[in-house]
Protein backbone atom coordinates (compact mmCIF):
# COMPACT_ATOMS: atom_id res chain seq x y z
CA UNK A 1 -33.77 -33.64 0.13
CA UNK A 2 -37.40 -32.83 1.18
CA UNK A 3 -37.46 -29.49 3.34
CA UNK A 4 -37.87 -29.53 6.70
CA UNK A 5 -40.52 -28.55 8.55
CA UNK A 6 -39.05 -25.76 11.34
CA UNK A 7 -41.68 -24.12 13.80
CA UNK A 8 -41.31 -20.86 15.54
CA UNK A 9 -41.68 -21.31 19.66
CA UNK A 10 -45.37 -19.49 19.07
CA UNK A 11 -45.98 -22.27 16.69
CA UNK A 12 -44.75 -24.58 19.19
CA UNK A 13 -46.78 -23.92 22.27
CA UNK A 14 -49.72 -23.35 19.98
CA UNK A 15 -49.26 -27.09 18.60
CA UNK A 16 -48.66 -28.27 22.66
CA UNK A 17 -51.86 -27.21 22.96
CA UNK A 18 -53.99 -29.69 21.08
CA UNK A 19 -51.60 -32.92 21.63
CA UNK A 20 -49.52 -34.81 23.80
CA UNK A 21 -45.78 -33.82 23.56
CA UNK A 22 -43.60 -35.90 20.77
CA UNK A 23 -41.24 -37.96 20.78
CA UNK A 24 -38.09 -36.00 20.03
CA UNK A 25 -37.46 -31.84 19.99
CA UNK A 26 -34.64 -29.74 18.62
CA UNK A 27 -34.36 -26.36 19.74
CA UNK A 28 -31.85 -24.87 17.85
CA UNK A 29 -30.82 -21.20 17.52
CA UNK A 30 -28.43 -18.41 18.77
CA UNK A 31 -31.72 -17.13 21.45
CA UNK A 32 -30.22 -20.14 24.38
CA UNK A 33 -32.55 -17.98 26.90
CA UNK A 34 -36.20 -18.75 25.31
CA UNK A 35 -35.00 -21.96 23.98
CA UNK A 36 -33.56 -23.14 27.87
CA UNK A 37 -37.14 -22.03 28.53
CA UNK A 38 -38.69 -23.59 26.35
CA UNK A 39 -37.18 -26.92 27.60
CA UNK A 40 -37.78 -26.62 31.41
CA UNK A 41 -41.81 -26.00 30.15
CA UNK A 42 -41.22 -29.18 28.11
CA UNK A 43 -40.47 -30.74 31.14
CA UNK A 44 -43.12 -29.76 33.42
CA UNK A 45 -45.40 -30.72 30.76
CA UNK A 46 -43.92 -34.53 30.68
CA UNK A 47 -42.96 -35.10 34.21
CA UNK A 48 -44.24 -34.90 37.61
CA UNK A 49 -42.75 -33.20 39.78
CA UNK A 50 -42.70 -36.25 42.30
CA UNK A 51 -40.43 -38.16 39.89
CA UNK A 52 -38.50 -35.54 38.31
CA UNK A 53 -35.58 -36.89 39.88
CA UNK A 54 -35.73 -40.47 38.67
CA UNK A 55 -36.95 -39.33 35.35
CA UNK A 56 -35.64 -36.02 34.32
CA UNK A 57 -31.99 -36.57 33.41
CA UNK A 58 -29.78 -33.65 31.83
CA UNK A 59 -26.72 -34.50 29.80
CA UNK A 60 -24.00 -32.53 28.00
CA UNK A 61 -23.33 -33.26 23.81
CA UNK A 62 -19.84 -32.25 24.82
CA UNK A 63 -19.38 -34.55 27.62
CA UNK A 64 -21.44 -37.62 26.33
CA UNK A 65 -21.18 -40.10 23.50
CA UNK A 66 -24.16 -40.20 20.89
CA UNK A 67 -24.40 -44.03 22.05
CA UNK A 68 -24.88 -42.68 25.99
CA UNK A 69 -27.65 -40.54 24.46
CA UNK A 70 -29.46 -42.75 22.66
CA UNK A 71 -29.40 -45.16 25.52
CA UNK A 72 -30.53 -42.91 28.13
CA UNK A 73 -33.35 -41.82 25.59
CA UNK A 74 -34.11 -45.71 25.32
CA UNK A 75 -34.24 -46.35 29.04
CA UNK A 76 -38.06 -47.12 30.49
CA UNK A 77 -39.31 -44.62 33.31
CA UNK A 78 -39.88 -44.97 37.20
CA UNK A 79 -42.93 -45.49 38.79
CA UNK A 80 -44.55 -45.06 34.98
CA UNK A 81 -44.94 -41.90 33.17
CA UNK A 82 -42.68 -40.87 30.67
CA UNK A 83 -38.79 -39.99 30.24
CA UNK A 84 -37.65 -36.54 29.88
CA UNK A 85 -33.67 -36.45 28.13
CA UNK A 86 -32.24 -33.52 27.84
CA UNK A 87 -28.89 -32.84 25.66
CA UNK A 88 -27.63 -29.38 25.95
CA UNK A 89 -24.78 -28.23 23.66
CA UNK A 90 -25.85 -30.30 20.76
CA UNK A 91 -23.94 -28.28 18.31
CA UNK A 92 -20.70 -30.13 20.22
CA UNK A 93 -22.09 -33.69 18.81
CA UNK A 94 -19.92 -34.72 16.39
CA UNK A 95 -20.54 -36.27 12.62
CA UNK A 96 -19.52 -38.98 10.61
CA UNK A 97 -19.84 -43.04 12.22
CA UNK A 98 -20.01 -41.14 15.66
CA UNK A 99 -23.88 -40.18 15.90
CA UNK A 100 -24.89 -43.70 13.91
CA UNK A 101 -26.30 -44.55 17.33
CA UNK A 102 -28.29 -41.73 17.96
CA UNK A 103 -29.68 -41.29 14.46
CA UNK A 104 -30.75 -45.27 14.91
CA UNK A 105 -32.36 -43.75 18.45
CA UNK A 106 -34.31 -41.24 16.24
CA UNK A 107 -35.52 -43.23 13.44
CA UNK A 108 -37.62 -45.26 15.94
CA UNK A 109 -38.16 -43.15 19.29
CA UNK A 110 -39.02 -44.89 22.34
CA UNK A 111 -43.01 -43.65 23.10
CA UNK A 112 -42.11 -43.24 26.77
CA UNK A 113 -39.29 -40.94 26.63
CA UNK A 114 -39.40 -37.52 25.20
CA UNK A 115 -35.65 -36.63 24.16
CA UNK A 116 -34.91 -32.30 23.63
CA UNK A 117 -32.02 -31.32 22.36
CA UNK A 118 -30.60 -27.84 22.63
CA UNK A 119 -28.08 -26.00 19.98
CA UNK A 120 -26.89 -22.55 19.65
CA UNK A 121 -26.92 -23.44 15.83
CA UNK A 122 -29.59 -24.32 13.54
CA UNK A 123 -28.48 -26.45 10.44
CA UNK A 124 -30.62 -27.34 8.00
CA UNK A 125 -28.29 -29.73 6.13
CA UNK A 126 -27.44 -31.84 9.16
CA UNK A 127 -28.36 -35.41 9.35
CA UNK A 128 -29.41 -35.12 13.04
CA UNK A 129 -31.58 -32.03 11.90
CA UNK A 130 -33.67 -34.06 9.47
CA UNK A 131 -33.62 -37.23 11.77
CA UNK A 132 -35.38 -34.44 14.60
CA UNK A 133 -37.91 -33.46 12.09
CA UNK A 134 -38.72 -36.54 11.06
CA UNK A 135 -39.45 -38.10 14.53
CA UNK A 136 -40.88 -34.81 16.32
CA UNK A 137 -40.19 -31.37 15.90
CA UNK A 138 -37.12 -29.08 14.76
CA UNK A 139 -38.15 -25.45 16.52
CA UNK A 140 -36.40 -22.08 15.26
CA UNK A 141 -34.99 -19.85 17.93
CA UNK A 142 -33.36 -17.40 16.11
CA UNK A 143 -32.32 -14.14 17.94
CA UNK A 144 -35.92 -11.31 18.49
CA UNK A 145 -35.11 -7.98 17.37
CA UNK A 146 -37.34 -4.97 17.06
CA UNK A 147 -40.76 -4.54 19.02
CA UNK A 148 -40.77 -8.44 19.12
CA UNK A 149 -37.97 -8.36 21.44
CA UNK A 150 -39.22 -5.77 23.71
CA UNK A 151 -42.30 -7.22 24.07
CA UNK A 152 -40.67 -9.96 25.34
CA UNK A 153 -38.38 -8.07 27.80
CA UNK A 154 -41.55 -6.77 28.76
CA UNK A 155 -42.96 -10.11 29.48
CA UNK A 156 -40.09 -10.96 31.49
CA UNK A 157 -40.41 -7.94 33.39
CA UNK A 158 -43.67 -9.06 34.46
CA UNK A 159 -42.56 -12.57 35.34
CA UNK A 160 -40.19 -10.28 38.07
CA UNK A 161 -43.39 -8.39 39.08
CA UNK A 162 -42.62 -5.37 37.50
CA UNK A 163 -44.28 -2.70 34.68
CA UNK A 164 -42.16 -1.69 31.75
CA UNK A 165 -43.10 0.40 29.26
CA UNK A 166 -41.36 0.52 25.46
CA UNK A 167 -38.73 3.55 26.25
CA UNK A 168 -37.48 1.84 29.73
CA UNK A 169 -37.42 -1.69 27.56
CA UNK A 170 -35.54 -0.04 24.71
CA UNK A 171 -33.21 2.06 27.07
CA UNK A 172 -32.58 -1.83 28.73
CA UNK A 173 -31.24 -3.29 25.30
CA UNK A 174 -29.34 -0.28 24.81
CA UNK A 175 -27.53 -0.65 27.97
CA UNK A 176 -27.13 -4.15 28.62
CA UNK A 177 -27.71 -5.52 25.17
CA UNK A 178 -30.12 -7.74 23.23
CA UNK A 179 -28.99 -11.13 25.25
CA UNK A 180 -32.49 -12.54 26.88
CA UNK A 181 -30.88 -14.41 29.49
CA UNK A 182 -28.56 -11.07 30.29
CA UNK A 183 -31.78 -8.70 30.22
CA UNK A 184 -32.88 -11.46 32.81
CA UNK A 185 -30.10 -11.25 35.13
CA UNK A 186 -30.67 -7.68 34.80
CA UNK A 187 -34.28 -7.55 35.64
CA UNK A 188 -33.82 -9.78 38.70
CA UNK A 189 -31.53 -7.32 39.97
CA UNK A 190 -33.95 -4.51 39.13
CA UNK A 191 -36.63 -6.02 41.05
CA UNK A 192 -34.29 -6.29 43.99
CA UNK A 193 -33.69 -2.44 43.92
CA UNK A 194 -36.72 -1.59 43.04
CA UNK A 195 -38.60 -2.48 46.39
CA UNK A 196 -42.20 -3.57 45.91
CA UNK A 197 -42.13 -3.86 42.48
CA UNK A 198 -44.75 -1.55 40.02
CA UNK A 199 -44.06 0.72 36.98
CA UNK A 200 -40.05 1.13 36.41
CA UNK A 201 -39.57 4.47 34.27
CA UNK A 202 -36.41 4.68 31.72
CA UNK A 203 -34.87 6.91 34.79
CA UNK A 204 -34.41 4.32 37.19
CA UNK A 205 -33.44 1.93 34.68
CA UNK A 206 -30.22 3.95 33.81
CA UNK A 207 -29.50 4.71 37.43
CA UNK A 208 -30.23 0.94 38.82
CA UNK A 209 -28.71 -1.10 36.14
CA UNK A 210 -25.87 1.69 36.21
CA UNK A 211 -25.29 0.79 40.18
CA UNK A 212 -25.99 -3.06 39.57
CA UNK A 213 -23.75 -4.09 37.20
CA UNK A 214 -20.26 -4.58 37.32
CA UNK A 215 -18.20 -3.94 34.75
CA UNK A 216 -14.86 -4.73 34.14
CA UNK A 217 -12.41 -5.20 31.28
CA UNK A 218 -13.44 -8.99 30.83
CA UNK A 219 -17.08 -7.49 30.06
CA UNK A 220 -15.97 -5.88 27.38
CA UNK A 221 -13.80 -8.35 26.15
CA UNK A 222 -16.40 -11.11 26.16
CA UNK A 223 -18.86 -8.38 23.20
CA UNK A 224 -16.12 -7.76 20.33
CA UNK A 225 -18.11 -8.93 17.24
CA UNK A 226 -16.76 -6.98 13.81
CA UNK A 227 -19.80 -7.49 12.85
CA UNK A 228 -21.94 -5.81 15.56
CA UNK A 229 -19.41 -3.80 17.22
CA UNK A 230 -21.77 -1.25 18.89
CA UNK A 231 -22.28 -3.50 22.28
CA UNK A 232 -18.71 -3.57 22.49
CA UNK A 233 -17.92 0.89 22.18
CA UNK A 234 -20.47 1.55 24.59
CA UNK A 235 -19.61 -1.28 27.14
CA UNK A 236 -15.99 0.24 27.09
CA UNK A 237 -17.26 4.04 27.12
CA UNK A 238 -19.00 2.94 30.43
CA UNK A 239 -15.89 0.75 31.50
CA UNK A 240 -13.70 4.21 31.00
CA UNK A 241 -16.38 7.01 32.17
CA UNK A 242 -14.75 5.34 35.71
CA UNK A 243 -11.54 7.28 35.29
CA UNK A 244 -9.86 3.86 36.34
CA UNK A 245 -6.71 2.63 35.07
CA UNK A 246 -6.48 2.09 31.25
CA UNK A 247 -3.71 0.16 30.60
CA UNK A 248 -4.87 -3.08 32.53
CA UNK A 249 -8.32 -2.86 30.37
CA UNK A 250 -6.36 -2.78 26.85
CA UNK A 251 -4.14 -5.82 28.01
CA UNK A 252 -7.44 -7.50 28.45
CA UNK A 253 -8.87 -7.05 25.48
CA UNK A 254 -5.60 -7.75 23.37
CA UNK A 255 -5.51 -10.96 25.40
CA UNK A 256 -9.36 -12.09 24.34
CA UNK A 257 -8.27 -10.77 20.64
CA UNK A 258 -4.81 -13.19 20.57
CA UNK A 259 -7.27 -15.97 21.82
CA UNK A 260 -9.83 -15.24 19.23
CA UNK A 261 -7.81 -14.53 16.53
CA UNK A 262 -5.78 -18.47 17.41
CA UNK A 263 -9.17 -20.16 17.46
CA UNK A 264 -10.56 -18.65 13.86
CA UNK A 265 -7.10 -19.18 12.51
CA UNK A 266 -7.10 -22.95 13.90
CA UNK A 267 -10.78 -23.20 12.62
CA UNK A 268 -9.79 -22.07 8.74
CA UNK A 269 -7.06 -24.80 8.92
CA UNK A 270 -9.69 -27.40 8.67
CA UNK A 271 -9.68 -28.16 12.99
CA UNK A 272 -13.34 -29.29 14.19
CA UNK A 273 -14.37 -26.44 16.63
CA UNK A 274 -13.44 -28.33 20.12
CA UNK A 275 -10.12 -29.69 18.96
CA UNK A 276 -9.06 -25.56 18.04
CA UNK A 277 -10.01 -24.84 21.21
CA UNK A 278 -7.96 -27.89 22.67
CA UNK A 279 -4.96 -26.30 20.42
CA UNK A 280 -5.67 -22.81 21.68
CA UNK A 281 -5.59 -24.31 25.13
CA UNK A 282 -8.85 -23.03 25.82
CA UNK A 283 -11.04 -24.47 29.16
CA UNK A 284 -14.71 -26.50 28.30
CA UNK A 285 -16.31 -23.06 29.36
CA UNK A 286 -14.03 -20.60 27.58
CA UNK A 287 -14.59 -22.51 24.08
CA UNK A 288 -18.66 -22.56 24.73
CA UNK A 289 -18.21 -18.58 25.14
CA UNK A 290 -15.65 -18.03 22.39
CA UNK A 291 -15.96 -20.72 19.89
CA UNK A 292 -19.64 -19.01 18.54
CA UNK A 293 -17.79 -15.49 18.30
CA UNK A 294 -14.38 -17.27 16.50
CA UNK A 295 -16.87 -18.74 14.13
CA UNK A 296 -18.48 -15.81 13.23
CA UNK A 297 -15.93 -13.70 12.63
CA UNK A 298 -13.19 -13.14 10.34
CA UNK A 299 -9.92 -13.79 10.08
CA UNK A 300 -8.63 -10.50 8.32
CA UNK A 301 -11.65 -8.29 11.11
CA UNK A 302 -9.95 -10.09 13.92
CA UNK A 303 -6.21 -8.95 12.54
CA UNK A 304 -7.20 -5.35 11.88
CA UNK A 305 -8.45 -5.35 15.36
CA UNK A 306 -4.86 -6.88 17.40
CA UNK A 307 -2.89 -4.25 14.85
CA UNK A 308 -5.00 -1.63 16.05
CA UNK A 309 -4.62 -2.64 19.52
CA UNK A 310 -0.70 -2.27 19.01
CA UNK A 311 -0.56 0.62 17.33
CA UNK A 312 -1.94 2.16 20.47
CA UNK A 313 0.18 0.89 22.46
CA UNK A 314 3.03 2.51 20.88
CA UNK A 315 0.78 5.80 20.63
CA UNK A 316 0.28 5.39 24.49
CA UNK A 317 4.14 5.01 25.12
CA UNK A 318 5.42 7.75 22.59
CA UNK A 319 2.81 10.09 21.97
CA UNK A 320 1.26 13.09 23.38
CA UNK A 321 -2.13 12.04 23.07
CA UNK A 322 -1.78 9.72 26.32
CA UNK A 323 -2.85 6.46 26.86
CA UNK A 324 -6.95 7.06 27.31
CA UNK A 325 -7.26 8.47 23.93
CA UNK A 326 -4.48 6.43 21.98
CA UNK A 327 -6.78 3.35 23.38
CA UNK A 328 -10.09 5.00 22.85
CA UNK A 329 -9.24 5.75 19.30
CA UNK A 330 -7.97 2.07 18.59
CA UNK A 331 -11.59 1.00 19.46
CA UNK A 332 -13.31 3.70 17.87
CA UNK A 333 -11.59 2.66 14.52
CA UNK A 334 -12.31 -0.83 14.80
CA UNK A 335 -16.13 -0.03 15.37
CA UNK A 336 -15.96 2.18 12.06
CA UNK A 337 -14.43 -0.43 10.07
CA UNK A 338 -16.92 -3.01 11.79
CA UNK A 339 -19.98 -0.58 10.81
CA UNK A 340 -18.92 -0.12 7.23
CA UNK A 341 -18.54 -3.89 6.65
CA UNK A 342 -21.73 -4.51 7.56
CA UNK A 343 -22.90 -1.34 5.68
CA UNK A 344 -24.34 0.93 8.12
CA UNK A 345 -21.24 2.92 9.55
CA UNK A 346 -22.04 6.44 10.34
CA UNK A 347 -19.39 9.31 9.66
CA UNK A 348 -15.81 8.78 10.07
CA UNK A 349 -13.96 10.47 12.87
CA UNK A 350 -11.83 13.27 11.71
């Protein structure tokens, strides 16, 4: 198989710049905030606002048959113009005879419709993937990291008419995480409090993201990753520096772990990703949230983690260390044992 051709999203608007949009876009990658972005932009650039409603049409991969896709993508515009189709959750389209219709759709694009689809997954190997490439363009939108990503915080900051230098942007991620569309939410709530805009210094980040967000035990629950467990021990240190109750909290987050560790078990038994969630019983919203963390975990990580959970609940019943620490422990060791998997843990308590 020839390799693909993947652009970056710089690559992309650069290219937008010098031609008329294609025929067909995948945006594919775990970054849903700059690739959801990237789409609307897409779509002012293809149609006008005046028809937008009788030519803009969103569908969902998980809700809608390949055939319904490729026929809306096939359908001839209002009032001339062009088509804009756009298919969110692609990851949820399924393989085999299923997507025939769609890949026919691709191999010969209509010129007045421009189809995007969006995917929290990028795979190379994928019929659809080369079938995007092939009759427009497959765009990368893997996760930023480093001084890429707070530069872009920064330029979000700005689109919220607001200054933020590096430290306030860094002290942002550390608190809230490296999620673009959660740093969004954020930042619109920061230029709320932050009356008339201008400079923000790290200060009033800590103290107005501190007093705007609401944390609760479902927070935490929703940022256990083995592999990146940090989000996770400082979401619950924050969650617990309210002196609130402790027990509710640790039912919570043995709850999310039983449903996690069902789904990744039901996924290593050979079950396509929305039929284990149908088997775990999970809602069409609960599986988009869980079903990317169950697949990128393990089996064993997600085990370690519900034994530690019950070991502290016996420590919490029976010993003298009490309930906040038997807990707080729990999590601390499932953190360490996250950190040295991935090969960067730090010291071990005592």
């Amino acid at each position: 198989m020839a390799s693909l051709s993947i652009l970056d999203p710089e690559e992309l608007r650069q290219t937008l710049g010098h031609e008329e949009p294609r025929a067909v876009y995948l945006l594919a990658g775990p970054d849903g905030y700059r690739a959801e972005r990237t789409a609307l932009w897409l779509r002012r650039k293809v149609v006008d606002e005046n028809t937008r409603d009788f030519n803009a049409q969103v569908l969902y991969a998980d809700e809608t048959t390949p055939a319904a896709i490729a026929e809306a993508a096939a359908a001839y515009p209002m009032f001339g113009g062009r088509r804009f189709v756009w298919v969110r959750h692609a990851e949820a389209l399924p393989a085999g005879p299923a997507v025939e219709p769609l890949l026919r759709y691709l191999a010969s694009p209509s010129e007045s419709s421009v189809l995007v689809l969006t995917s929290s997954k990028l795979d190379k190997r994928l019929r659809l993937t080369a079938a995007c490439a092939q009759g427009g363009y497959v765009v990368d939108f893997s996760p930023l990291s480093g001084a890429g990503l707070l530069r872009q915080i920064r330029r979000q900051a700005k689109s919220h008419g607001m200054e933020l230098g590096e430290e306030a942007a860094a002290l942002l991620v550390d608190l809230v995480g490296d999620d673009l569309g959660e740093i969004d939410n954020e930042l619109a709530k920061l230029s709320l409090l932050k009356e008339g805009g201008g400079a923000i210094s790290p200060e009033e980040v800590r103290t107005l993201v501190a007093r705007s967000r609401d944390l609760d035990a479902f927070s935490v629950a929703d940022l256990l990753r083995a592999d990146d467990p940090l989000p996770a021990l400082r979401a619950w240190v924050r969650l617990r520096s309210g002196r609130g109750d402790v027990i509710g909290p640790a039912a919570i987050l043995g709850w999310r772990l039983r449903q996690l560790t069902l789904l990744r078990s039901a996924l290593e038994e050979g079950d396509r990703p929305n039929d284990a969630a149908r088997r775990v019983g999970l809602a069409p919203w609960q599986s988009r949230r869980l079903l990317p963390v169950a697949e990128s975990s393990r089996l064993e990580d997600l085990q370690r983690a519900l034994e530690r959970l019950r070991e502290a609940d016996l420590r919490a019943k029976s010993s003298r260390l009490g309930a906040e620490l038997a807990y707080d422990l729990a999590l601390l060791d499932w953190a360490i044992e996250g950190l040295r998997a991935r090969g960067a843990a730090g010291p071990t308590r005592p």
